[in-house]
Protein backbone atom coordinates (compact mmCIF):
# COMPACT_ATOMS: atom_id res chain seq x y z
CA UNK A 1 -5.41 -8.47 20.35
CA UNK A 2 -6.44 -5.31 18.38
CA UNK A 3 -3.92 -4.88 15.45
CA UNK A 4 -3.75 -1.63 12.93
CA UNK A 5 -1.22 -2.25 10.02
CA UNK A 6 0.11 0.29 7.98
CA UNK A 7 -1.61 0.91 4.57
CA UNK A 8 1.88 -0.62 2.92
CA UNK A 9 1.24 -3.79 4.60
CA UNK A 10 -2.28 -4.02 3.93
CA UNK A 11 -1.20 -3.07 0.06
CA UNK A 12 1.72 -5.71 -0.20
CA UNK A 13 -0.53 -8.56 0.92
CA UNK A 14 -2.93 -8.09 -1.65
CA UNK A 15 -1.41 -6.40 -4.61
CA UNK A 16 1.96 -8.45 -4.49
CA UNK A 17 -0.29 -11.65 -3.27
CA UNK A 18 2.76 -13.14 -1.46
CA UNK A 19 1.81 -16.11 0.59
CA UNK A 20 4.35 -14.90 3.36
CA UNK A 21 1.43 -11.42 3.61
CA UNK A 22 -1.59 -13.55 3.04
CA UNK A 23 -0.65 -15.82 6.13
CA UNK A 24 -0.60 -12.77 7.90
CA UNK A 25 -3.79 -11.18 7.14
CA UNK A 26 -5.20 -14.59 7.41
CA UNK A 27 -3.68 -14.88 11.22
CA UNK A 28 -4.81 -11.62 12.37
CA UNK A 29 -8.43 -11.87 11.26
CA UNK A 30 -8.73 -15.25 12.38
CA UNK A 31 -7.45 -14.58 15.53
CA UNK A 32 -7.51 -11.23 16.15
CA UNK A 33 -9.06 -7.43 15.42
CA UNK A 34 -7.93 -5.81 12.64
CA UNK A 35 -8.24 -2.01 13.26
CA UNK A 36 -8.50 0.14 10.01
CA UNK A 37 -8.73 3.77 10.87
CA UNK A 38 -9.99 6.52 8.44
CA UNK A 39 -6.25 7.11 7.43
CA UNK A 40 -5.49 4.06 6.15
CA UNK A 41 -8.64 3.00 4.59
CA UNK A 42 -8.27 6.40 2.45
CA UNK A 43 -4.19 5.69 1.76
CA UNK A 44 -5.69 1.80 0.07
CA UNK A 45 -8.41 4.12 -1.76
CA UNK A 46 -6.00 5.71 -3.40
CA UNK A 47 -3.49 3.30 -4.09
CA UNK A 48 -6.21 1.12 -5.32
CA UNK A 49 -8.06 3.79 -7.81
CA UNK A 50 -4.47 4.36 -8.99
CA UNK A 51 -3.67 0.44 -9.82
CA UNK A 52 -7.73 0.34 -11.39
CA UNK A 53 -6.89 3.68 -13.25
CA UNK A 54 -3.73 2.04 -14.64
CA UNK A 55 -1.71 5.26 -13.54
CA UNK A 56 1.86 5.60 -14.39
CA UNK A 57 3.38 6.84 -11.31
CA UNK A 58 1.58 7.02 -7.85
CA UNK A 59 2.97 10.12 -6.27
CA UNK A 60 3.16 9.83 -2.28
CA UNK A 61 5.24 12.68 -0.01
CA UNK A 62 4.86 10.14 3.37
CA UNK A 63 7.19 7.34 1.44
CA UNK A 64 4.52 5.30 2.93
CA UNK A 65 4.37 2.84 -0.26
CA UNK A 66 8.03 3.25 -1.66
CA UNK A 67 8.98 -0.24 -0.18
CA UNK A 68 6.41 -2.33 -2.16
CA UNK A 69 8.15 -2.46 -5.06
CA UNK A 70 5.46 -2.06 -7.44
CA UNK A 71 6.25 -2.09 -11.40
CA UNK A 72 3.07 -0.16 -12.32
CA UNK A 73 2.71 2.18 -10.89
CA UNK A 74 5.76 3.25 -9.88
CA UNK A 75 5.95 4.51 -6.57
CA UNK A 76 7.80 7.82 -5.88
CA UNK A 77 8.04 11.16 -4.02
CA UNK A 78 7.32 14.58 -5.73
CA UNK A 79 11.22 15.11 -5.19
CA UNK A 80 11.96 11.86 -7.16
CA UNK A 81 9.46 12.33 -9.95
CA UNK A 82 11.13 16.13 -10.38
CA UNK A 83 14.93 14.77 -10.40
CA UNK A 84 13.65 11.49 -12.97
CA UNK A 85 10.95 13.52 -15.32
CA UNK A 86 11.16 16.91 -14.37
């Protein structure tokens, strides 16, 4: 099969390193196609150059990376950072 995951999937399985994610990335490109369209290979740029830039707060209006759960950075909308620092 030809599978695309969402850039908070891809994310979780290898910032939160979760053996539950990695057996899933491990099942699909063993056994499958992984399909990574322009989209989300530019959402994991991001979210990576913020983790390697050691940002604060990653900033994200789609609410595509809210459920990760991250400690640093801390994942928010624009409306959330204005109502918690604004």
């Amino acid at each position: 099969m030809r599978i695309l995951l969402d850039s908070n999937v891809l994310v979780s399985a290898f910032v939160l390193n979760s053996p539950r994610m990695l057996a899933l990335i491990d099942a699909i490109t063993l056994n499958h196609t992984l399909v990574l369209p322009s989209y989300v290979a530019g959402e994991l740029r991001d979210v990576a150059s913020a983790i390697a830039a050691d940002v604060d707060v990653l900033l994200s209006g789609d609410g595509h990376f809210a459920p990760l759960d991250m400690r640093r950075p801390e994942v928010m909308t624009p409306r959330q950072f204005l109502e918690k620092y604004g």
